[in-house]
Protein backbone atom coordinates (compact mmCIF):
# COMPACT_ATOMS: atom_id res chain seq x y z
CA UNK A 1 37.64 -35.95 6.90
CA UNK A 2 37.78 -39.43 8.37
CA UNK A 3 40.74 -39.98 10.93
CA UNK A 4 44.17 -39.33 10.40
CA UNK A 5 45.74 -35.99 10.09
CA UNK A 6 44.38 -35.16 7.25
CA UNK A 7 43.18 -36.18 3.46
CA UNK A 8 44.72 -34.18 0.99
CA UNK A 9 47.16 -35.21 -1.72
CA UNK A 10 49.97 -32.95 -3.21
CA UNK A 11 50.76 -33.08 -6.92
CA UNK A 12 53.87 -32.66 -7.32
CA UNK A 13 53.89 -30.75 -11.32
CA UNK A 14 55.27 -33.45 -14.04
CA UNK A 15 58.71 -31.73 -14.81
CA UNK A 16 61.28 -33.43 -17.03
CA UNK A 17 65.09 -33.92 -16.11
CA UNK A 18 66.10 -30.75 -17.86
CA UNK A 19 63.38 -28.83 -16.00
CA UNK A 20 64.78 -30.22 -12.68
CA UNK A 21 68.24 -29.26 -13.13
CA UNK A 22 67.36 -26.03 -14.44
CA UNK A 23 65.56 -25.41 -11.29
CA UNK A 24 69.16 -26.29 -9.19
CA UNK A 25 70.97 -24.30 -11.69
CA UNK A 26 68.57 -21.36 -10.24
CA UNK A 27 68.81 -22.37 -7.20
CA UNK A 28 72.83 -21.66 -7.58
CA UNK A 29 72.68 -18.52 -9.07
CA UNK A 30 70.52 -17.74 -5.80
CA UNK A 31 72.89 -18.61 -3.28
CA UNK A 32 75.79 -16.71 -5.20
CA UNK A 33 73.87 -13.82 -5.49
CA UNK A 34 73.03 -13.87 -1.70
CA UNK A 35 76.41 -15.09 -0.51
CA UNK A 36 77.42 -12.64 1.54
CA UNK A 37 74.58 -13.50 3.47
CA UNK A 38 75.35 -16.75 3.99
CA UNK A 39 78.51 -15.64 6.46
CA UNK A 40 76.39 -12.80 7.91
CA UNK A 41 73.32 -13.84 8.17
CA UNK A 42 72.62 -17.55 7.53
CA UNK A 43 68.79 -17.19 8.31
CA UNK A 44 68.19 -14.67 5.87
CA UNK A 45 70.72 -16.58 3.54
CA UNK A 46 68.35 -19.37 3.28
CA UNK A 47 65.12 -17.30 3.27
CA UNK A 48 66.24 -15.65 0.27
CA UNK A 49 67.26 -18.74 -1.16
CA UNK A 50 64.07 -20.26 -0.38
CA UNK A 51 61.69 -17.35 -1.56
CA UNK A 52 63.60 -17.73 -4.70
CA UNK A 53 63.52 -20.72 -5.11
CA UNK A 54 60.14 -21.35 -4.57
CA UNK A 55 58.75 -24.47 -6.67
CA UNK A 56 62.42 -26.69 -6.00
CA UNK A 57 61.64 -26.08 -2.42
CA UNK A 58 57.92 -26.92 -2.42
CA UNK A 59 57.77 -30.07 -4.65
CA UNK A 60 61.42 -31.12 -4.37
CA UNK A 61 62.44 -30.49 -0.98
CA UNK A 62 65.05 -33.42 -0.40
CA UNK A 63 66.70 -31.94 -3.69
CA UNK A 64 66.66 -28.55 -2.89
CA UNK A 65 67.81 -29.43 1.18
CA UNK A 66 71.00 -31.47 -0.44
CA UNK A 67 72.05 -28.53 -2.24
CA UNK A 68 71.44 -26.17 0.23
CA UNK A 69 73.86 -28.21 2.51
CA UNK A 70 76.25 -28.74 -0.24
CA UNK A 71 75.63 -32.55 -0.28
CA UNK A 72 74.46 -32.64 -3.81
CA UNK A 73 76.72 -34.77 -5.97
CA UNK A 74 77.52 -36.46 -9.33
CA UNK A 75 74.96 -39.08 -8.00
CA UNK A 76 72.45 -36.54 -9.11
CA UNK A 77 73.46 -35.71 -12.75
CA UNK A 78 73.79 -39.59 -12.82
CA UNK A 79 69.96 -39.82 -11.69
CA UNK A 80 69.05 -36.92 -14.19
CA UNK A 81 70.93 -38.97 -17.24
CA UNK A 82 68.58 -41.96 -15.95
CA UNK A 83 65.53 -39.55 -16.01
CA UNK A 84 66.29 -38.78 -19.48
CA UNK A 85 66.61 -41.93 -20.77
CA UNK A 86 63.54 -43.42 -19.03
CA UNK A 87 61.98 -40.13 -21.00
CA UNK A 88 63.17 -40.79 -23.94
CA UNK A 89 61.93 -44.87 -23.69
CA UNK A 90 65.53 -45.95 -23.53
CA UNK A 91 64.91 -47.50 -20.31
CA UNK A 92 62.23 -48.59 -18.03
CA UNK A 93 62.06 -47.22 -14.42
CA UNK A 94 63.05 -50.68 -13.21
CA UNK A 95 66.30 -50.61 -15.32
CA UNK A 96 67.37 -47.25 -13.90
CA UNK A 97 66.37 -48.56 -10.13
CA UNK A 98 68.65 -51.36 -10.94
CA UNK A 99 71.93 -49.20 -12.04
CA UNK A 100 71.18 -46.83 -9.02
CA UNK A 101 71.20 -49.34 -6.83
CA UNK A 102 74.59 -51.02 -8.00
CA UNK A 103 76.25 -47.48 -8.11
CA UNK A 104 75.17 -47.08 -4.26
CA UNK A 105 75.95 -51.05 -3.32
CA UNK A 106 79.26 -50.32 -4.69
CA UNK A 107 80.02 -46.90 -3.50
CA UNK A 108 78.48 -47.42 0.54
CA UNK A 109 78.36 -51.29 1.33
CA UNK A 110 81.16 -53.07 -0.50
CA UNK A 111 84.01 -50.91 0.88
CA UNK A 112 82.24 -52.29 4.32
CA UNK A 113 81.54 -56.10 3.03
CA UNK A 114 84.89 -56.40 1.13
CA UNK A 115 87.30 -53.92 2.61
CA UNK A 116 90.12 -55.65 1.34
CA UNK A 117 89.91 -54.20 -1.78
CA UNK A 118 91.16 -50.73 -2.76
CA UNK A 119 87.97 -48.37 -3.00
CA UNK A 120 87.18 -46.65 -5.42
CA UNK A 121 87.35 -43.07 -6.08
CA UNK A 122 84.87 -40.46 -3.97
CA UNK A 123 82.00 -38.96 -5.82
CA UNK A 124 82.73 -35.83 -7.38
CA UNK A 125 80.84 -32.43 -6.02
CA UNK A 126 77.92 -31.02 -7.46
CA UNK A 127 80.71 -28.21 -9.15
CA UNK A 128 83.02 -30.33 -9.90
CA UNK A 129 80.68 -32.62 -12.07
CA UNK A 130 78.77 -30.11 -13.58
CA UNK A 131 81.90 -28.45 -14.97
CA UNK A 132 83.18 -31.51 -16.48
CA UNK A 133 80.00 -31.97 -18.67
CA UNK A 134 80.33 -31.52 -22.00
CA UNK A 135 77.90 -28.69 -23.08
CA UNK A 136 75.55 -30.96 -25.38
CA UNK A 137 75.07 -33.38 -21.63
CA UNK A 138 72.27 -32.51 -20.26
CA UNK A 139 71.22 -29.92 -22.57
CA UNK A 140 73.37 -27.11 -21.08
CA UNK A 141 72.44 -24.72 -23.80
CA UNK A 142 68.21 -25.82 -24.02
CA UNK A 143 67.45 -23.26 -20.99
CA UNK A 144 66.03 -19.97 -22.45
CA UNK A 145 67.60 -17.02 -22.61
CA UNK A 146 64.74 -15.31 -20.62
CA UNK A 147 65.24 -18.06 -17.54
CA UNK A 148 62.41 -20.04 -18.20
CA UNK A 149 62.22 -23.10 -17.91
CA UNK A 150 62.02 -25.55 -21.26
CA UNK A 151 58.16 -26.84 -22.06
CA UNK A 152 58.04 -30.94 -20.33
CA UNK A 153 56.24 -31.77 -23.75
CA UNK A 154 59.91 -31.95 -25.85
């Protein structure tokens, strides 16, 4: 080892959009199953949450700390519909950097740069956006009926 703190690189595993959000959609059944806790016990809460929840909170911590906190929004299932079509070849990586980044100039600066105009509507929660999918978006019904996750190869 030459300087630094250390040389070692993490691979994070190559999971697809639908593997991501079935990993949140875990990681929700895991905090209502343990939400008792959560007003009793908030360590444990998010220990049990975390044990269970294992690979979101290893490779996809920022993710898996948004939705802990209950900061996870519609911006996500927005980024996942990106993911999908940069999958599929619909898009390039630099197209779906572009449309993120006008969603968020929109949304955070131009109510500050132009707040003369009326702004627009808040995002909508994590619940609240999820429920309003149809059931084909996103591939609701591709998650197996034994909780595994879909193969990244599809």
């Amino acid at each position: 080892m030459e300087g630094g703190i250390g040389d070692f690189e993490v691979t994070l595993p190559n999971l697809n959009a639908i593997q991501i959000q079935a990993l949140v959609r875990d990681m929700d059944t895991s905090m209502r199953r343990h939400k008792v806790l959560k007003r009793t016990n908030p360590a444990e809460f998010r220990k049990k949450v975390v044990e269970e929840n294992e690979k979101l909170y290893t490779y996809y911590v920022a993710i898996f700390e948004m939705h802990f906190e209950g900061k996870l929004d519609g911006t996500f299932f927005e980024m996942l519909k990106l993911k999908m079509k940069i999958e599929k070849g619909e898009i390039t990586e630099d197209e779906a950097s572009k449309i993120i980044g006008q969603q968020l100039f929109k949304r955070f600066v131009e109510p500050v740069v132009k707040p003369e105009e009326t702004p627009s509507a808040p995002p909508l929660s994590y619940a609240s956006y999820y429920n309003e999918l149809p059931a084909s978006s996103l591939l609701r019904a591709e998650s197996k009926s034994d909780g595994s996750m879909p193969d990244s190869n599809k």
